[in-house]
C-alpha atoms as a PDB file:
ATOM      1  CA  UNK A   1       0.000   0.000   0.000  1.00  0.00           C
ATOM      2  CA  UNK A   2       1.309   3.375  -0.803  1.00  0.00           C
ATOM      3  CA  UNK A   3       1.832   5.548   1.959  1.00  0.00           C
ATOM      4  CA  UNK A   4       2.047   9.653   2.032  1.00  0.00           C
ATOM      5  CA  UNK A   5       5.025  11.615   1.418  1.00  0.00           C
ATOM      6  CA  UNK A   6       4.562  15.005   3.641  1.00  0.00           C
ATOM      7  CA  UNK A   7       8.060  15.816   3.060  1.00  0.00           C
ATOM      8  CA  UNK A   8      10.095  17.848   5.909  1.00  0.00           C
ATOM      9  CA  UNK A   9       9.604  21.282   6.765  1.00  0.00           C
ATOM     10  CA  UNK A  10      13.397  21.584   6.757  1.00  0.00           C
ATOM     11  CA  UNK A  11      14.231  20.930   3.293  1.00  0.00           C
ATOM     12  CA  UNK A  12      16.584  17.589   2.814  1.00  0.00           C
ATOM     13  CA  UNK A  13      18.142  19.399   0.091  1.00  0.00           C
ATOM     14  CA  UNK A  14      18.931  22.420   1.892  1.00  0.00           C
ATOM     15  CA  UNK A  15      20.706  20.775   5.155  1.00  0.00           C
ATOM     16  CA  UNK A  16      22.724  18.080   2.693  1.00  0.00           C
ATOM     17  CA  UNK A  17      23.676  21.635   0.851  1.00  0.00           C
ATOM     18  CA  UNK A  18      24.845  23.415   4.393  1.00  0.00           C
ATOM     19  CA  UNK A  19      27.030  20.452   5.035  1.00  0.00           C
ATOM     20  CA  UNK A  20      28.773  20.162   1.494  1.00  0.00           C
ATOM     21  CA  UNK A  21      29.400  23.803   2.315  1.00  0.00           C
ATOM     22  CA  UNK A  22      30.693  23.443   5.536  1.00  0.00           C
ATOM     23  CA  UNK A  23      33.046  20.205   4.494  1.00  0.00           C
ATOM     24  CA  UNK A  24      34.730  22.701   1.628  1.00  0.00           C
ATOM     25  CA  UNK A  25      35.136  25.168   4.282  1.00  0.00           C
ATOM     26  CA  UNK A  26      36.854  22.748   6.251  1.00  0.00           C
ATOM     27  CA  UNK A  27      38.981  21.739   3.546  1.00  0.00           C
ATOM     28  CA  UNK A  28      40.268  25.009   2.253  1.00  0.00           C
ATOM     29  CA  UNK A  29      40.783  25.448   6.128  1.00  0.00           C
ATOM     30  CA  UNK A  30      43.320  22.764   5.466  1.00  0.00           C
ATOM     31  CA  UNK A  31      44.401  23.686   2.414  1.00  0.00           C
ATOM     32  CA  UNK A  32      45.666  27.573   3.299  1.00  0.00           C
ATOM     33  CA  UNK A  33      46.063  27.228   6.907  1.00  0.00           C
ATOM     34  CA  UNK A  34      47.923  23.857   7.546  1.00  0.00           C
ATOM     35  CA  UNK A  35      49.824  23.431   4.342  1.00  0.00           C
ATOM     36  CA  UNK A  36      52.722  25.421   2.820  1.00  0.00           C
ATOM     37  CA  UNK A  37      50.658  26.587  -0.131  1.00  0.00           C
ATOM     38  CA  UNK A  38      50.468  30.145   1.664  1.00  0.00           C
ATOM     39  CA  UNK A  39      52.424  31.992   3.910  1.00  0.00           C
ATOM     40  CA  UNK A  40      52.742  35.166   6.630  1.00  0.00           C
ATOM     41  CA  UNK A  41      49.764  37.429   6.567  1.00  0.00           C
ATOM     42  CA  UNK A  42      47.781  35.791   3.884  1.00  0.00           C
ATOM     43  CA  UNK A  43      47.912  32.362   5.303  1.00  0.00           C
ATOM     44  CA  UNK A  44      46.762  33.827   8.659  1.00  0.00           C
ATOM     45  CA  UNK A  45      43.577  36.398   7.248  1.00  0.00           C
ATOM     46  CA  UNK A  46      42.585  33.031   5.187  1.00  0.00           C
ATOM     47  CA  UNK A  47      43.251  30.288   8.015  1.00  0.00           C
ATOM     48  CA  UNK A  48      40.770  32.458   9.915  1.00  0.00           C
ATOM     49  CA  UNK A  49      38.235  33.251   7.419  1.00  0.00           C
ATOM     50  CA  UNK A  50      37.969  29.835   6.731  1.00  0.00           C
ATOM     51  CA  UNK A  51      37.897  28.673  10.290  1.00  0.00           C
ATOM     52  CA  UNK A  52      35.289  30.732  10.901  1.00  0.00           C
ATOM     53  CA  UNK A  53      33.028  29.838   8.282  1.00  0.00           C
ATOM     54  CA  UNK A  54      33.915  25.915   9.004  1.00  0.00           C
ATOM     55  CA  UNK A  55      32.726  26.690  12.298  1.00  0.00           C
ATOM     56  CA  UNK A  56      29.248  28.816  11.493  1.00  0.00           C
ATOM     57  CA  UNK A  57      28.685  26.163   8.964  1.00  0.00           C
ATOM     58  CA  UNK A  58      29.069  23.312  11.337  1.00  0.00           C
ATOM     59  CA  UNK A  59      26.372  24.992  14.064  1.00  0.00           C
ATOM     60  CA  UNK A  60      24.191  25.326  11.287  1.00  0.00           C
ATOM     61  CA  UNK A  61      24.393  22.080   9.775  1.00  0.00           C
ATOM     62  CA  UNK A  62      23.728  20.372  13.178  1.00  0.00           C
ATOM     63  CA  UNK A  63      20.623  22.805  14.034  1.00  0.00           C
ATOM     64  CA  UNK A  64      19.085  22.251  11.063  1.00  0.00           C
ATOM     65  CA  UNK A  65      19.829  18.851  11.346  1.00  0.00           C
ATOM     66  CA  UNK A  66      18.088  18.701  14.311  1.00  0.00           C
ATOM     67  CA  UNK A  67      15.251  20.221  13.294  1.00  0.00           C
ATOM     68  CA  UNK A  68      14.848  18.086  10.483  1.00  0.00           C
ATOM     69  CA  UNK A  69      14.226  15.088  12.717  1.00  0.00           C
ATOM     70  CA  UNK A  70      11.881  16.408  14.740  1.00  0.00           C
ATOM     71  CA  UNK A  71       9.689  17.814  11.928  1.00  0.00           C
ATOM     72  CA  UNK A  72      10.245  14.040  10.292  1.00  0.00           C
ATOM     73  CA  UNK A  73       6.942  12.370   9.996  1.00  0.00           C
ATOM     74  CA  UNK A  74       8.789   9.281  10.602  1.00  0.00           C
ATOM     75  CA  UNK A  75      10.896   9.768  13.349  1.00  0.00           C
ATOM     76  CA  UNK A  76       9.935   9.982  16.970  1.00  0.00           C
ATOM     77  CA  UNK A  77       8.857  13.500  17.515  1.00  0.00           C
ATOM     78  CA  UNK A  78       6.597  14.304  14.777  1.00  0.00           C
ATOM     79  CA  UNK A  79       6.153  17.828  15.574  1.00  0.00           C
ATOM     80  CA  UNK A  80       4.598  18.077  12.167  1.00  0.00           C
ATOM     81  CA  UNK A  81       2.336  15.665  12.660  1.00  0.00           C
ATOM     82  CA  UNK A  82       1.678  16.858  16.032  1.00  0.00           C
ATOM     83  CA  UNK A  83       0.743  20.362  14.763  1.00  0.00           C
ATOM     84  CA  UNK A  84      -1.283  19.758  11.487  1.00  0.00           C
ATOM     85  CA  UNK A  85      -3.509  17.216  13.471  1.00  0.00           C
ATOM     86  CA  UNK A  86      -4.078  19.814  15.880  1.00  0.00           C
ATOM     87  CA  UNK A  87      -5.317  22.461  13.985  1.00  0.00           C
ATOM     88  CA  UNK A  88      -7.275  20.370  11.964  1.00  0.00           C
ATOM     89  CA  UNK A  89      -8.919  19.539  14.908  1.00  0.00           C
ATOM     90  CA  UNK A  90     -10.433  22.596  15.487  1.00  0.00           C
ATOM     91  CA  UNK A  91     -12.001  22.392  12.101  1.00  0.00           C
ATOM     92  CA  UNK A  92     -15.873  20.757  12.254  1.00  0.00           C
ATOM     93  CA  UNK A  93     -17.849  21.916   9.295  1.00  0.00           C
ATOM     94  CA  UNK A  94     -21.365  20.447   8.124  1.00  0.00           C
ATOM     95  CA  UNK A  95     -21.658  17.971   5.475  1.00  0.00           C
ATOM     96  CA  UNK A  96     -21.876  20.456   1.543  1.00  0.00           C
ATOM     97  CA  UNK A  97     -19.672  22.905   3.592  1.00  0.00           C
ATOM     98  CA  UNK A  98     -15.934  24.094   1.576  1.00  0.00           C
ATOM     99  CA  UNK A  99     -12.563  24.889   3.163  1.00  0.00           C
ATOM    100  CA  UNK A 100      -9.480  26.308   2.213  1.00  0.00           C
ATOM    101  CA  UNK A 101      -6.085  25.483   3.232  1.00  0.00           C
ATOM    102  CA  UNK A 102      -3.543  28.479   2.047  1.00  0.00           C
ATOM    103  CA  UNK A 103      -0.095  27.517   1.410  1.00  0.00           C
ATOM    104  CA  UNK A 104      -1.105  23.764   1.570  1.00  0.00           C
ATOM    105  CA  UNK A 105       3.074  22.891   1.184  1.00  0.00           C
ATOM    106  CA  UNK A 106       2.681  18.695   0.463  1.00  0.00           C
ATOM    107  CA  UNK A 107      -1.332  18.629   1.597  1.00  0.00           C
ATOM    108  CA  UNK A 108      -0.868  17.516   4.956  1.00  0.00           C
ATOM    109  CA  UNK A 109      -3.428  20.038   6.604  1.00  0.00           C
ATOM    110  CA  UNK A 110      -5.618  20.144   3.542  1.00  0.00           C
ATOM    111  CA  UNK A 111      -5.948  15.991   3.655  1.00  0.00           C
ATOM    112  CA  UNK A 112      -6.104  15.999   7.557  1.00  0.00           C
ATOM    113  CA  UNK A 113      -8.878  18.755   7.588  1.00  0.00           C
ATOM    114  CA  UNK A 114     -10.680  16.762   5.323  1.00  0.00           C
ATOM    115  CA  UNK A 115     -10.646  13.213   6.604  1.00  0.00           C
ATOM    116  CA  UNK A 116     -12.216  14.848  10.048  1.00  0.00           C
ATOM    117  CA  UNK A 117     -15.086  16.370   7.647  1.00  0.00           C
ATOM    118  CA  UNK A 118     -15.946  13.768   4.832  1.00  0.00           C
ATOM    119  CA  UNK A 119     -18.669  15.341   3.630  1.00  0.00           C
ATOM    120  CA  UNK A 120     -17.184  18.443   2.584  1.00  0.00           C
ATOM    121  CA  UNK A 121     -15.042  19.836  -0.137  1.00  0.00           C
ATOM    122  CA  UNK A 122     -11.357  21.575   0.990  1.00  0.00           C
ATOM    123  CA  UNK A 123      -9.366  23.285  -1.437  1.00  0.00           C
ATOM    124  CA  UNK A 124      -5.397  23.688  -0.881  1.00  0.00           C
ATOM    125  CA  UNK A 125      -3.458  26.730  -2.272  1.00  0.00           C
ATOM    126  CA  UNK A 126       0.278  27.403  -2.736  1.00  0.00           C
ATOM    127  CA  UNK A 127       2.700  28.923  -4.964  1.00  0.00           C
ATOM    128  CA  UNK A 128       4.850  25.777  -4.283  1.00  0.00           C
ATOM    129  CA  UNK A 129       8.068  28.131  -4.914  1.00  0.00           C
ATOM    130  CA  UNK A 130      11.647  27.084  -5.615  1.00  0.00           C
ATOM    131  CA  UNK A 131      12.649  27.160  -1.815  1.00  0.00           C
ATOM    132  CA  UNK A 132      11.125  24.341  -1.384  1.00  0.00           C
ATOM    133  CA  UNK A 133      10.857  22.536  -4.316  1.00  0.00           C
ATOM    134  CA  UNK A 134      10.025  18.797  -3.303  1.00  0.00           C
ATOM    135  CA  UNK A 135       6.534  20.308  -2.827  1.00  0.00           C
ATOM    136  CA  UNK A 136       3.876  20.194  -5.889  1.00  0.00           C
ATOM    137  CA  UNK A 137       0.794  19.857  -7.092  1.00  0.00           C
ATOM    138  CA  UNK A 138       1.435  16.314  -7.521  1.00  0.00           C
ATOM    139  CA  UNK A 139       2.772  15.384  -4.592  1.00  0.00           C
ATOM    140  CA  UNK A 140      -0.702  16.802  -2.950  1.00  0.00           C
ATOM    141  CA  UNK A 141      -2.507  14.902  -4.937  1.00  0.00           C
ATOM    142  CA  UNK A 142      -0.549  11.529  -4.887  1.00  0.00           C
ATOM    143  CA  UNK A 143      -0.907  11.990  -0.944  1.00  0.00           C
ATOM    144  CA  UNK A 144      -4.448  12.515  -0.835  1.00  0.00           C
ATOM    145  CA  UNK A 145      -4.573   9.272  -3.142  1.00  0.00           C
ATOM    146  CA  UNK A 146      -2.652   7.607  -0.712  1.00  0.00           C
ATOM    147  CA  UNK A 147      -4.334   8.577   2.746  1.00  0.00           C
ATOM    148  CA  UNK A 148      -7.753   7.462   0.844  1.00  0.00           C
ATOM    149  CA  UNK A 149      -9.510  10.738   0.787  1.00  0.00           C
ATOM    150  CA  UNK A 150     -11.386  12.164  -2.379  1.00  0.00           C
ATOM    151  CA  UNK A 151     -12.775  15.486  -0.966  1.00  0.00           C
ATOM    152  CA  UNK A 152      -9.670  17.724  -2.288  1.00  0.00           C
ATOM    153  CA  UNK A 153      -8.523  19.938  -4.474  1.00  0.00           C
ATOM    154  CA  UNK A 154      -5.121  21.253  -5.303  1.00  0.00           C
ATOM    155  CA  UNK A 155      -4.200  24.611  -7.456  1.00  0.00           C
ATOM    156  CA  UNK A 156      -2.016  27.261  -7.553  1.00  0.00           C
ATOM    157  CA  UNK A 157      -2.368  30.550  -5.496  1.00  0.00           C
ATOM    158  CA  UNK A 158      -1.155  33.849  -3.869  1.00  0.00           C
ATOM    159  CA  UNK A 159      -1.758  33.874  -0.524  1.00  0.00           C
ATOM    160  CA  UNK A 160      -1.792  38.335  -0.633  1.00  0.00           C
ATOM    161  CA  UNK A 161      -4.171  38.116  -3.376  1.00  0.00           C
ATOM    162  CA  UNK A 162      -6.816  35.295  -2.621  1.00  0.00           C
ATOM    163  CA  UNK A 163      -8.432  34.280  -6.477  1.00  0.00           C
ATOM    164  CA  UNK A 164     -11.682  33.867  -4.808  1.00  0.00           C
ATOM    165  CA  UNK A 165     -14.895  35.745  -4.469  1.00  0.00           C
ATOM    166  CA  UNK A 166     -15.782  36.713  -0.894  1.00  0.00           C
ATOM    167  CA  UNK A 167     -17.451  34.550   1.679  1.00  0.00           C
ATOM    168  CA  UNK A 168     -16.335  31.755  -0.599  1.00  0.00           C
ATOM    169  CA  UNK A 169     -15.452  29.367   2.052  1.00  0.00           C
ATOM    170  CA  UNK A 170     -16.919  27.675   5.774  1.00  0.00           C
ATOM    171  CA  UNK A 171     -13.574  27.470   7.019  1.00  0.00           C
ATOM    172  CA  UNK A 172     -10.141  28.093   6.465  1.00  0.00           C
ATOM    173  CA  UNK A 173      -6.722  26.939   7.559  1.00  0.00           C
ATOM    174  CA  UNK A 174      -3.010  27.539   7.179  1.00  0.00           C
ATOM    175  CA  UNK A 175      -0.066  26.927   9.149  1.00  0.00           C
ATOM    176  CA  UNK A 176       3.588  28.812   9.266  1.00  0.00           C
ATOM    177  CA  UNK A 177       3.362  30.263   6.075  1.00  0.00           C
ATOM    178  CA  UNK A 178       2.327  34.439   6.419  1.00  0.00           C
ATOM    179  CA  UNK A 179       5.635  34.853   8.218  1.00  0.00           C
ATOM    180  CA  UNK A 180       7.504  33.311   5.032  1.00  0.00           C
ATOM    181  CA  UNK A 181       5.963  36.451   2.783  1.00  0.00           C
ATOM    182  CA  UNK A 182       7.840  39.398   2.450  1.00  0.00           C
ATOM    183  CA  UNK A 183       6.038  42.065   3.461  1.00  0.00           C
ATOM    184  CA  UNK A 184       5.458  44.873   5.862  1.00  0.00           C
ATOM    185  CA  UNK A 185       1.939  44.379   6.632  1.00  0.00           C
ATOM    186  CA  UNK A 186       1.508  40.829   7.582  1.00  0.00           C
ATOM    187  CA  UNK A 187      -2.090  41.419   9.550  1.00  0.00           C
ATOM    188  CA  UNK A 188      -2.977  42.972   5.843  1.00  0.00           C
ATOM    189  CA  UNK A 189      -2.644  39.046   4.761  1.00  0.00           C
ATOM    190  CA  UNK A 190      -4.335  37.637   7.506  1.00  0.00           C
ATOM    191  CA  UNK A 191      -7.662  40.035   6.615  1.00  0.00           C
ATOM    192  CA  UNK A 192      -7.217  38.956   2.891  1.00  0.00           C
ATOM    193  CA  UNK A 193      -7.242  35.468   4.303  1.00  0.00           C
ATOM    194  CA  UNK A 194     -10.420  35.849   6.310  1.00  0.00           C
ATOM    195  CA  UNK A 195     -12.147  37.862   2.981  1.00  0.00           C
ATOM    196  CA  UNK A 196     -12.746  34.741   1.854  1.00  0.00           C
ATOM    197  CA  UNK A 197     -14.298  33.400   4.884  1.00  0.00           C
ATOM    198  CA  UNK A 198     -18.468  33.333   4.704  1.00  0.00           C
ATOM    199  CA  UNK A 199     -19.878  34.832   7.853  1.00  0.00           C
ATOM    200  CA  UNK A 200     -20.558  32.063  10.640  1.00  0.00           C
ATOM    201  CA  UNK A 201     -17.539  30.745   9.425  1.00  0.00           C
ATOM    202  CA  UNK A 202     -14.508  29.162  11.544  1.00  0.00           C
ATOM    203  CA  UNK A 203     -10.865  30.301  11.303  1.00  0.00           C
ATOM    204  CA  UNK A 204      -7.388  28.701  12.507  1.00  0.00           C
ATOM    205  CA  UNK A 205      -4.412  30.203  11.303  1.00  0.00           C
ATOM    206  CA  UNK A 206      -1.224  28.776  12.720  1.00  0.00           C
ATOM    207  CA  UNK A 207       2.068  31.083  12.347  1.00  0.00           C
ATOM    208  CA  UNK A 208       5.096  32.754  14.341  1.00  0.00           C
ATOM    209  CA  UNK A 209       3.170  35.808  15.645  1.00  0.00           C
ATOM    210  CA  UNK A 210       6.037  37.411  16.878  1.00  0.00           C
ATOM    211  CA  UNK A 211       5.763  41.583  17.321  1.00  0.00           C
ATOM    212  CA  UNK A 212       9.111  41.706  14.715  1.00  0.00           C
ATOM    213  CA  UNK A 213       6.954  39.669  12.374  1.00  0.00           C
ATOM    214  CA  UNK A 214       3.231  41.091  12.968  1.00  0.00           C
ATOM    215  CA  UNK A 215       3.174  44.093  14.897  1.00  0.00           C
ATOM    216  CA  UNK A 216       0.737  44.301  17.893  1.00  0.00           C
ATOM    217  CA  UNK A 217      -1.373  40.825  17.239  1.00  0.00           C
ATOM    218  CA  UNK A 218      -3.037  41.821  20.707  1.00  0.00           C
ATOM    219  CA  UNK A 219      -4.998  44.785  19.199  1.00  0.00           C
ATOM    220  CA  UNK A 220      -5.561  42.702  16.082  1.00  0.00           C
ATOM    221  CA  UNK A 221      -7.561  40.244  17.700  1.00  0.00           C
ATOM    222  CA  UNK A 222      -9.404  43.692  19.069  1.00  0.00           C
ATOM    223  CA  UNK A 223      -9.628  44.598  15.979  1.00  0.00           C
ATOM    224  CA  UNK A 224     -11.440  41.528  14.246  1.00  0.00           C
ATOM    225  CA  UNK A 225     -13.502  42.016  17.452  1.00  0.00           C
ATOM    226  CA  UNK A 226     -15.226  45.465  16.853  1.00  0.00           C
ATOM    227  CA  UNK A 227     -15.221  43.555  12.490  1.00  0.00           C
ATOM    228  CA  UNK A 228     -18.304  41.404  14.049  1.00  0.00           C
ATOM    229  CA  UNK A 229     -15.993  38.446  14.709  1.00  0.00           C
ATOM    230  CA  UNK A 230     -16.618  36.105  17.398  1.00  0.00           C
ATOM    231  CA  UNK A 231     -14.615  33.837  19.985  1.00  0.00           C
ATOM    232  CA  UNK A 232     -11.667  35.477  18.316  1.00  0.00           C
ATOM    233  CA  UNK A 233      -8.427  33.872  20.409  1.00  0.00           C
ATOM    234  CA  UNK A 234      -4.613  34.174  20.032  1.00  0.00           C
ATOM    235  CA  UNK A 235      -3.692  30.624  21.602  1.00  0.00           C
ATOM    236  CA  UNK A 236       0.200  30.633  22.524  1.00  0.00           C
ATOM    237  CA  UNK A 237       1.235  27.194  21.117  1.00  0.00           C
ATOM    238  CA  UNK A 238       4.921  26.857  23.005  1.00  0.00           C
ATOM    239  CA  UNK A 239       3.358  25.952  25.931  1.00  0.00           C
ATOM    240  CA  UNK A 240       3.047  22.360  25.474  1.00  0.00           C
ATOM    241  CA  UNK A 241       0.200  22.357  22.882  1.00  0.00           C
ATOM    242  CA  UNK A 242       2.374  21.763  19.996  1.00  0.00           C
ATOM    243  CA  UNK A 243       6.005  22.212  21.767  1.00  0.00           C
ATOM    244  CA  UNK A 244       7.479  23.176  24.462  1.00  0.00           C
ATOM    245  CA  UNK A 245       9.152  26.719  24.988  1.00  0.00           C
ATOM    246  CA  UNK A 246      12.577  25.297  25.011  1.00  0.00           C
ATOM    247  CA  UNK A 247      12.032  23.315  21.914  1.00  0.00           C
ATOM    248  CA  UNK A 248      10.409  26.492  20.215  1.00  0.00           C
ATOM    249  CA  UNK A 249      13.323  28.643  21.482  1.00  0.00           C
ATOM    250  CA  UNK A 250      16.182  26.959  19.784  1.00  0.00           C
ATOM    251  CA  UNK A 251      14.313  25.870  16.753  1.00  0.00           C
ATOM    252  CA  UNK A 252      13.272  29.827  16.112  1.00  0.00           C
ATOM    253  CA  UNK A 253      10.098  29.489  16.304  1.00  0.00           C
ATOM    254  CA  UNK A 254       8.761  31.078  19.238  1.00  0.00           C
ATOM    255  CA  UNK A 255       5.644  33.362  19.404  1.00  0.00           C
ATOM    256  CA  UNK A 256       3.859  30.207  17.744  1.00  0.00           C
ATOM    257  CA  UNK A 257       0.510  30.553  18.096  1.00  0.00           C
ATOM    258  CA  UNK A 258      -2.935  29.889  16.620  1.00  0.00           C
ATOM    259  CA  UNK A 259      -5.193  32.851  15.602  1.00  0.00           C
ATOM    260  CA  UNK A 260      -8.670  31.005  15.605  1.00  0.00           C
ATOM    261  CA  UNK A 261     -12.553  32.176  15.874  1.00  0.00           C
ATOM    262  CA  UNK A 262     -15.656  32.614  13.664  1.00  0.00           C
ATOM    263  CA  UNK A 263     -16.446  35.807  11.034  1.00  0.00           C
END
C-alpha cells in the first residue's frame, strides 16, 4: 500500500547543501592554513576566514539537522504531525460545507482537515516556490490518493491576493506560512485570508506571531472584534500544545501561536 510523502519542513536538500558547504570550508581550512601553499599574513587572514566559516557552517548544519528530525513524519517526535492534526482539529464543518487550506506545502493540513469532515469539499493553495521545491501539485494529490480521501482539491495561489470571491469558504486553515511572505503588513494578509471566509464561518491560522513579524497581534484580535468576529483567540502554542518553549526557542520558532474564531 502506498503511503504519504509530507516531506520535511526543513528541506533535505537544503541541510545536505549546508554540510557540502561546511566540508569545503573545512577543507580550504586545510588547504591555506595547515599546508605550505600560503604563507605570513595571507595564510593567517585566510586560516581564519575559513575557520570561521567551518565553524558557522558546522552549528548550522547540526541545528538544522536537528530540526529536520523532529519535523520528520517518521521519526519519533513528529512535531509536524503533532501540529497539522491539531489544527485540523479545530475544524468541524457540516456535510456540503468548503474549506481552504492556504499555502497547503505537500497537503498535509488540507488531507487531515478533510478526513475529520468527509462530507465536505477543501481546497489547498500554494505557490509551491523554488525554496522548497520537493513540494507540488502532484505530490498533494498523490498523498491525498494515498491517505484514501477524495474530498480535495489542489491549485495554484497567492496567498496576498486570494483568487476567490468573498465569503467563498466555511472554514479556512493555514499553518507557518504568512511569516515566510515578504512584506510589511503581515495582519494585511491575515484580513485577505479571512475575505474569503463566509460569515458564521470558523478560522485557525497557525504562524510565528512574533511583534518583529506582525506588529501588535493583541490589538488585532481587538480589531477583528469590533469587524463582528466572534470567539476570536490568540492561543500561545509553546506551551506544550504543539512544543514546548525550550524546543520552540532553539528551533526559532517562538511566538507560535494559533489565531482562531468565527467571522
Amino acid at each position: 500500500m502506498m503511503k504519504p510523502d509530507y516531506k520535511n519542513w526543513m528541506p533535505k536538500g537544503m541541510v545536505l547543501t549546508t554540510v557540502l558547504v561546511t566540508v569545503v570550508c573545512l577543507v580550504l581550512f586545510m588547504i591555506f592554513g595547515l599546508s605550505g601553499i600560503t604563507a605570513g599574513v595571507q595564510k593567517t587572514v585566510l586560516s581564519v576566514i575559513f575557520l570561521i566559516l567551518t565553524v558557522l557552517g558546522a552549528c548550522v548544519s547540526i541545528w538544522m539537522t536537528l530540526m529536520y528530525r523532529a519535523f520528520s513524519y517518521n521519526g519519533r517526535r513528529q512535531m509536524s504531525k503533532q501540529i497539522i492534526e491539531g489544527i485540523a482539529d479545530c475544524v468541524i464543518l457540516p456535510d456540503g460545507a468548503k474549506g481552504l487550506d492556504v499555502g497547503c506545502g505537500s497537503g498535509a493540513l488540507t488531507i487531515a482537515c478533510a478526513k475529520r469532515n468527509p462530507g465536505t469539499d477543501f481546497v489547498g493553495i500554494d505557490r509551491w516556490g523554488r525554496e522548497y521545491a520537493s513540494f507540488n501539485k502532484p505530490l498533494c494529490e498523490m498523498n491525498a490518493k494515498s491517505e484514501g480521501v477524495s474530498n480535495v482539491s489542489f491549485q495554484k495561489g497567492d496567498a496576498t491576493h486570494l483568487d476567490f470571491p468573498d465569503e467563498s469558504f466555511d472554514a479556512v486553515v493555514s499553518n507557518y506560512v504568512y511569516h515566510n511572505i515578504p512584506t510589511d503588513d503581515r495582519q494585511a494578509v491575515l484580513l485577505e485570508t479571512l475575505r474569503v471566509l463566509k460569515k458564521g464561518g470558523t478560522f485557525a491560522l497557525h504562524d510565528i506571531f512574533s511583534k518583529s513579524k506582525y506588529g501588535d497581534m493583541q490589538a488585532f484580535v481587538q480589531k477583528l472584534k469590533t469587524m463582528g468576529y466572534d470567539e476570536v483567540q490568540l492561543i500561545d502554542t509553546t506551551n506544550g500544545r504543539f512544543m514546548m518553549k525550550r524546543e520552540a526557542a532553539w528551533m526559532a520558532l517562538s511566538g507560535s501561536a494559533l489565531l482562531t474564531g468565527r467571522k
